[in-house]
Protein backbone atom coordinates (compact mmCIF):
# COMPACT_ATOMS: atom_id res chain seq x y z
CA UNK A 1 13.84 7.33 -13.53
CA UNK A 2 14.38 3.63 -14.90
CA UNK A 3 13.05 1.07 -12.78
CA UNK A 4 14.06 -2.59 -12.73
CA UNK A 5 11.69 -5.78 -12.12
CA UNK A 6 13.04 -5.99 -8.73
CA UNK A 7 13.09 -2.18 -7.62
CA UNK A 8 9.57 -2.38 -8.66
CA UNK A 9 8.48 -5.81 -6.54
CA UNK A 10 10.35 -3.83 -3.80
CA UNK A 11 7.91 -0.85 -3.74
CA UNK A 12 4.97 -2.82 -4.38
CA UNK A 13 6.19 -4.53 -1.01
CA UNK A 14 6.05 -1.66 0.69
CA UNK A 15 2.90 -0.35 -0.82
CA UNK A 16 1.11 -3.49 0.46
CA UNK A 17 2.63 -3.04 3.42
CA UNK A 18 1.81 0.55 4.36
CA UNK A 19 -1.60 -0.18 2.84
CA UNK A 20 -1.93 -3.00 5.41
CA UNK A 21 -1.23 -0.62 8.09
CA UNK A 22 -4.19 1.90 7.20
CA UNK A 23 -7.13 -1.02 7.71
CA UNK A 24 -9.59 -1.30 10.89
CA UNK A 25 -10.66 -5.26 10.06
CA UNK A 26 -7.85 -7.28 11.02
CA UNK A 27 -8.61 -9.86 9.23
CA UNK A 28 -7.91 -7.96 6.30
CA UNK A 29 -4.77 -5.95 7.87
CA UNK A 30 -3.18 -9.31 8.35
CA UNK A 31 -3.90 -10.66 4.75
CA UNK A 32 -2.50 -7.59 3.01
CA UNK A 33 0.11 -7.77 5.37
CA UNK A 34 0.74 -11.50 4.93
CA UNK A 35 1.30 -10.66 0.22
CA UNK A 36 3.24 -7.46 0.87
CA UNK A 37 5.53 -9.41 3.35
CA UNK A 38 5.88 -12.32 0.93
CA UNK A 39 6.88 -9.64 -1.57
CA UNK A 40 9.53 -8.79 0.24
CA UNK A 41 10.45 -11.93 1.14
CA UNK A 42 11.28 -12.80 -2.48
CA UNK A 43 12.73 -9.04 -2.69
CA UNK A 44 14.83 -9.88 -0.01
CA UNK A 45 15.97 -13.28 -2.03
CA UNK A 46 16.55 -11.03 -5.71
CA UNK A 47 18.79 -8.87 -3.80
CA UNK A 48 20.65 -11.77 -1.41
CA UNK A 49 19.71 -9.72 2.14
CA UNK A 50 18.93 -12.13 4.49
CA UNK A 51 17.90 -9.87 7.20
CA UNK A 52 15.53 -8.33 5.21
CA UNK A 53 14.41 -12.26 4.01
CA UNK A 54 14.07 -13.59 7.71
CA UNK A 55 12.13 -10.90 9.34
CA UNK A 56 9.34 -10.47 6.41
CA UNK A 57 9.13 -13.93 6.36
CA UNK A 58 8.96 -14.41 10.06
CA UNK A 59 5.87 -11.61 10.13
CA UNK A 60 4.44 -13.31 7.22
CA UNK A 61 4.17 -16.79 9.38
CA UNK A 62 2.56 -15.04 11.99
CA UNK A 63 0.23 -13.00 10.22
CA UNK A 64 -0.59 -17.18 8.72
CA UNK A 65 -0.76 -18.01 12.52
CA UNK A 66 -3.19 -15.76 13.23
CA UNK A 67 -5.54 -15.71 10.69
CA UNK A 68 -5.65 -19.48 11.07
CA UNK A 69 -6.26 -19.18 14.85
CA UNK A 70 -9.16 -16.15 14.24
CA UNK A 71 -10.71 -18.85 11.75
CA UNK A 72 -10.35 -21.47 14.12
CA UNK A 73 -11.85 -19.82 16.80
CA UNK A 74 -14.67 -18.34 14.94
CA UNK A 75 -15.42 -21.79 14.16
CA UNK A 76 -15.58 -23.03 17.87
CA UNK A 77 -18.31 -20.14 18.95
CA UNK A 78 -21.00 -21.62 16.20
């Protein structure tokens, strides 16, 4: 099997991502969440999908969102 630079940032994605998924912190569910959906995100740009593009980089703002707001609020209860 020959694998290309971009088949390979494509698994890597979704290594992150199902590695993401196996966490109990959250905090560190949503960061390894947040690279492997930025690696698909520029997946999804090497091989021009946009739907695969707009949603990975839609979950990768939110996963931002959130992490900002935890710190934010962990901030406020000291």
């Amino acid at each position: 099997m020959d694998f290309n630079g971009v088949e390979l940032l494509g698994y890597a994605a979704s290594i992150m991502v199902a590695l993401s998924l196996t966490m109990k912190d959250i905090i560190k569910l949503r960061i390894i969440n947040f690279f492997g959906c930025a690696l698909f995100t520029a997946y999804g740009l090497m091989i021009d999908s946009w739907p695969v593009v707009l949603t990975n980089g839609f979950i990768a703002c939110v996963n931002v969102y959130f992490l900002v707001k935890m710190h934010q609020d962990k901030h406020k209860q000291v």
